[in-house]
Protein backbone atom coordinates (compact mmCIF):
# COMPACT_ATOMS: atom_id res chain seq x y z
CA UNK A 1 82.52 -133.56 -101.98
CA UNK A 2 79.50 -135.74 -100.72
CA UNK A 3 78.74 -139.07 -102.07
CA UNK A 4 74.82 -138.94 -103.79
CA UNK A 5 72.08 -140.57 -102.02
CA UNK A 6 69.16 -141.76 -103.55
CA UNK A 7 66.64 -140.39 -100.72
CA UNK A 8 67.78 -137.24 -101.00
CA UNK A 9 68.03 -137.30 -105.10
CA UNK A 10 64.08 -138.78 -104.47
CA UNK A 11 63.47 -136.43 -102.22
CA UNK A 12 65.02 -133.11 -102.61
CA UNK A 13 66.59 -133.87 -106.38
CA UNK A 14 70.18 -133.60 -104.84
CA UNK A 15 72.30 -134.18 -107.93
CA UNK A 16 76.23 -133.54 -107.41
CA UNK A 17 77.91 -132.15 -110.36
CA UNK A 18 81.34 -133.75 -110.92
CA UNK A 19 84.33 -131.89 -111.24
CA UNK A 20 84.83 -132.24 -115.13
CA UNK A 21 81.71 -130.14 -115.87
CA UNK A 22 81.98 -127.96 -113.04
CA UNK A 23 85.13 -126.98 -115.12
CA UNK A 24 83.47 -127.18 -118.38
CA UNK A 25 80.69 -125.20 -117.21
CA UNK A 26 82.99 -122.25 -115.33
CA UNK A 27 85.03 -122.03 -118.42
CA UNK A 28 81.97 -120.52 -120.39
CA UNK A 29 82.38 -117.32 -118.27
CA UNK A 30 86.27 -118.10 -117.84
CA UNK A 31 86.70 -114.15 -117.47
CA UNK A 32 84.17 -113.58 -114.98
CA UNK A 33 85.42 -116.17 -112.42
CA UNK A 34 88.75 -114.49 -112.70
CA UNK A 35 87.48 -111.56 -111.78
CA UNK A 36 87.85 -110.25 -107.85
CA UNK A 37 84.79 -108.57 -107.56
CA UNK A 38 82.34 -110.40 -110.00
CA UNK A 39 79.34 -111.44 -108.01
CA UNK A 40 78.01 -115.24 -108.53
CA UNK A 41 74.61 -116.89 -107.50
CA UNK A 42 74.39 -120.90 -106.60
CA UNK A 43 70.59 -121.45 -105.97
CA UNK A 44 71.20 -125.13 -105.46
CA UNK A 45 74.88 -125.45 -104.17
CA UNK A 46 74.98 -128.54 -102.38
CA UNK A 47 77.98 -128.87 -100.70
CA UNK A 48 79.92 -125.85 -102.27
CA UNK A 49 81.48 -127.72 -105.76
CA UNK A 50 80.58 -124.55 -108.46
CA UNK A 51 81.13 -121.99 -105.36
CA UNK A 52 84.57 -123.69 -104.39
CA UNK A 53 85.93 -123.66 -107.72
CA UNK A 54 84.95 -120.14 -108.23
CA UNK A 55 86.73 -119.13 -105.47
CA UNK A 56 89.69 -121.07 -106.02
CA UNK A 57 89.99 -119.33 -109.40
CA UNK A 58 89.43 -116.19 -107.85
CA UNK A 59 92.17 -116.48 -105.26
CA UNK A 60 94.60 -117.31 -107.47
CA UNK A 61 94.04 -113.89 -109.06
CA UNK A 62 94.45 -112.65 -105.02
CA UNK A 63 97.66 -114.56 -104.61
CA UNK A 64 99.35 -113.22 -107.80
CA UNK A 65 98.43 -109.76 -107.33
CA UNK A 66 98.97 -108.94 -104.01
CA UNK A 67 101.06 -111.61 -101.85
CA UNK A 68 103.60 -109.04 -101.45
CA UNK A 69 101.18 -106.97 -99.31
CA UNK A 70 99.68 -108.81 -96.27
CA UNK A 71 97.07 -106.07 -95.88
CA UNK A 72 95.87 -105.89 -99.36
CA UNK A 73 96.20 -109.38 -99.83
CA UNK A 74 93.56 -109.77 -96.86
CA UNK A 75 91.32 -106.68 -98.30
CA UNK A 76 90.91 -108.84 -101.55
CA UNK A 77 90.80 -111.90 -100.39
CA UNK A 78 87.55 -110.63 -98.38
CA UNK A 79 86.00 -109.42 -101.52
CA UNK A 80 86.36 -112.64 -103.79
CA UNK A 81 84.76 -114.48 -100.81
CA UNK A 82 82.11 -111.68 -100.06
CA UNK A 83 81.24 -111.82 -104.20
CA UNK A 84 80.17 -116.01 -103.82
CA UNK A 85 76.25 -116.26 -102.57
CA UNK A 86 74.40 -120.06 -102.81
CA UNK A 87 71.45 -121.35 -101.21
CA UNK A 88 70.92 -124.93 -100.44
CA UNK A 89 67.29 -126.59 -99.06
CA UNK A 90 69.52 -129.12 -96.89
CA UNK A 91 71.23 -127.61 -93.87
CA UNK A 92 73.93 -130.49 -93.95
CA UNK A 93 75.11 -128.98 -97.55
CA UNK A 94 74.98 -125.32 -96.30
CA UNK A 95 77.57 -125.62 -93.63
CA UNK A 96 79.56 -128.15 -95.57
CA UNK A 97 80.00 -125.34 -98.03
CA UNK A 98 80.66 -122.41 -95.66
CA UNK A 99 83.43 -124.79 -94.12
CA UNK A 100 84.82 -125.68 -97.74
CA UNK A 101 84.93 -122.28 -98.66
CA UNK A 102 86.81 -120.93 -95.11
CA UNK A 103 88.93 -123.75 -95.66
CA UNK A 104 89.92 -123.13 -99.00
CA UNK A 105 91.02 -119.65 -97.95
CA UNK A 106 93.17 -120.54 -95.17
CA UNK A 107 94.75 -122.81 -97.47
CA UNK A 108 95.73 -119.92 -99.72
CA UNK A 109 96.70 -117.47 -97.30
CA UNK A 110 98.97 -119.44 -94.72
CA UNK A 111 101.79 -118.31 -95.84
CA UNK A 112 100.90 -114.75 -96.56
CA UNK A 113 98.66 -113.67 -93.61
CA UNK A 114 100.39 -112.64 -90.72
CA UNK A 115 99.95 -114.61 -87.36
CA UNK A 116 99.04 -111.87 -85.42
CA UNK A 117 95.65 -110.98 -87.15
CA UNK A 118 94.76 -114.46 -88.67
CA UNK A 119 92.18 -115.79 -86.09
CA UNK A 120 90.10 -112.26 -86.38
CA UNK A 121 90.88 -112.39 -89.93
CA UNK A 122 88.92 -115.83 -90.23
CA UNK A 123 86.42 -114.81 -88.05
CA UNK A 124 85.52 -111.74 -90.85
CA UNK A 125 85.76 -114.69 -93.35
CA UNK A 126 83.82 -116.94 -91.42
CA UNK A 127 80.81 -114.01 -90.59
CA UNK A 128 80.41 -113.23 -94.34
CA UNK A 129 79.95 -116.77 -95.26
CA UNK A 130 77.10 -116.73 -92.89
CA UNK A 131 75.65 -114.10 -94.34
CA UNK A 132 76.39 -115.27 -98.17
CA UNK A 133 75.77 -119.30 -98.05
CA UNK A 134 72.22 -119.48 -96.89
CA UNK A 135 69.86 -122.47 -95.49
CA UNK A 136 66.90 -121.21 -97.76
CA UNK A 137 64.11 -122.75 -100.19
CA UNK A 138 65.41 -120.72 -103.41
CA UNK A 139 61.74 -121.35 -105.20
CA UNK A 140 59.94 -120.29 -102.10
CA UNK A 141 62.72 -117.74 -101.58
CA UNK A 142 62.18 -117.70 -98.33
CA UNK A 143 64.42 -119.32 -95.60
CA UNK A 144 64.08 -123.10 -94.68
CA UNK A 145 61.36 -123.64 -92.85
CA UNK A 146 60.04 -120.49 -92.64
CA UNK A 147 57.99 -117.53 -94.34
CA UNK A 148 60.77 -115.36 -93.58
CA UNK A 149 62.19 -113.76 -96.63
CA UNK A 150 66.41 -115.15 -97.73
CA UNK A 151 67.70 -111.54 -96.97
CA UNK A 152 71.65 -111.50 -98.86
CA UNK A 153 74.14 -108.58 -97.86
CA UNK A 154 76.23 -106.98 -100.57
CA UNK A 155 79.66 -105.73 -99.50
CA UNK A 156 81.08 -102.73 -101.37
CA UNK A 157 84.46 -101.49 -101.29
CA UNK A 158 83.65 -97.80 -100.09
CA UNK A 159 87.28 -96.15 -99.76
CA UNK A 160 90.41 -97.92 -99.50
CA UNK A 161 89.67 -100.52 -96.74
CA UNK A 162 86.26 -99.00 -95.57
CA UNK A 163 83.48 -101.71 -96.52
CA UNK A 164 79.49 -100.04 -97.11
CA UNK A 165 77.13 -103.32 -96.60
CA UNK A 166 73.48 -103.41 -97.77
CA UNK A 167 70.77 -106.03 -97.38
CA UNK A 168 68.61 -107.11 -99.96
CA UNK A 169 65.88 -109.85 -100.07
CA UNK A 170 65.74 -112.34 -102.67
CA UNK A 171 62.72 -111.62 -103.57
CA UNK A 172 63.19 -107.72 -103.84
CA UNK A 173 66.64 -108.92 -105.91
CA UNK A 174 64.65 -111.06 -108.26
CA UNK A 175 61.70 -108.08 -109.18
CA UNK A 176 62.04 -105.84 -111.74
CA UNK A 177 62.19 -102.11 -110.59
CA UNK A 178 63.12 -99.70 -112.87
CA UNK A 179 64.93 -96.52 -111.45
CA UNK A 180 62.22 -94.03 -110.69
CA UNK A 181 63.82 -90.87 -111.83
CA UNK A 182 65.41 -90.22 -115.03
CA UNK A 183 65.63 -92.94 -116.89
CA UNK A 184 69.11 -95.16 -116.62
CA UNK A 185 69.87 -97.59 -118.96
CA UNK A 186 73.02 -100.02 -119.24
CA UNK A 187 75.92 -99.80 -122.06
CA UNK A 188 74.27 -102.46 -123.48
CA UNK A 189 70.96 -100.23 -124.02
CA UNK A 190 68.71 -102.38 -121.31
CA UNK A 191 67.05 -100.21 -118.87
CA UNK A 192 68.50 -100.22 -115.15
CA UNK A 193 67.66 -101.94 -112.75
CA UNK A 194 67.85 -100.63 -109.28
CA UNK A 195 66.14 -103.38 -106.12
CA UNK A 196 65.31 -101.11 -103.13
CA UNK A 197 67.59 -101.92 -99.81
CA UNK A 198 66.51 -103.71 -96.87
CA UNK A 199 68.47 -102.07 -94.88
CA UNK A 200 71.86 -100.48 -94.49
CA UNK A 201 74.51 -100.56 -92.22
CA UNK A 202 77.41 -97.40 -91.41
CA UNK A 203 80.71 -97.74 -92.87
CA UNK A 204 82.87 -100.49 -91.13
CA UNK A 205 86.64 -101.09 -92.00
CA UNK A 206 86.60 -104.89 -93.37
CA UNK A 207 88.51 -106.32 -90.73
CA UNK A 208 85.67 -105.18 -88.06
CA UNK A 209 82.66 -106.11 -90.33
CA UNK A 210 82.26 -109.37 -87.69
CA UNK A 211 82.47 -107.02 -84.66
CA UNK A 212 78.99 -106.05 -82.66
């Protein structure tokens, strides 16, 4: 965790929330953080401290369930980290947060993942932070410095180890677009939601998500 500094609070309004109400905060939506799959948003994540704690949480769950089981424990491990997105203005914070998070999950897996696939294991790890952690404006929604629209991929579980990946922009993500044929609505009553893709990719196995 950075140290604040008062041209960047002046200048960008970077604020760094302290562990105690990280915690306080997380524990509002205790059961969704413990959750594998349960998607969270950071629109201002600094250097990673709500994202790294989510995760953390999150990989416990991994470790309990399935150190037994290199493979699966690797499958879900994937999908707690491919669940985290944040966005942060300052490029410095961005890849202090991607190497947080990577770290934090070789700390939990070294003595579960085998040797032999570890460094392409990372690599999957490390290619999905890239994709999830993003140097954008998330106002502008746009990328830093650019007009280019903050495009996020979702990763889906497809069929046992098979992941299906889809890109969204933030924008698109953000609009409200009903579902254009018969009308879907939520258990809750609230009519569906359903953001159109940017653009889809074929069926990879998770471990080869990082490969050309």
């Amino acid at each position: 965790m950075k140290n604040e500094n008062r041209s960047r609070i002046s200048e960008f309004g970077e604020v760094f929330t302290s562990e105690r109400e990280v915690t306080a905060m997380l524990n509002l939506v205790d059961n969704e953080t413990h959750r594998i799959d349960s998607r969270f948003l950071e629109p201002a994540c600094g250097d990673g401290n709500f994202l790294y704690e989510i995760l953390n949480r999150k990989l416990a769950i991994v470790k309990n369930r399935y150190s037994r089981n290199d493979g699966e424990f690797k499958k879900y491990l994937f999908v707690a980290v491919a669940s985290i997105y944040g966005v942060d203005i300052l490029e410095d914070n961005v890849l202090a947060c991607r190497k947080r998070l990577l770290n934090l999950s070789k700390s939990v897996s070294k003595e579960i993942t085998s040797d032999k696939t570890a460094n392409k294991f990372f690599d999957v790890i490390e290619f999905v932070l890239s994709k999830n952690i993003i140097h954008g404006d998330a106002l502008s929604l746009n990328y830093a410095n650019s007009s280019q629209p903050i495009v996020f991929s979702e990763w889906c579980l497809a069929s046992g180890s098979m992941v299906k990946r889809t890109d969204y922009t933030f924008t698109n993500l953000l609009a409200y677009q009903p579902f254009s044929g018969d009308s879907l609505f939520s258990d809750l009553g609230d009519e569906v939601m359903l953001p159109h893709p940017y653009k889809k990719f074929p069926l990879k196995h998770f471990m080869s998500i990082a490969d050309d």
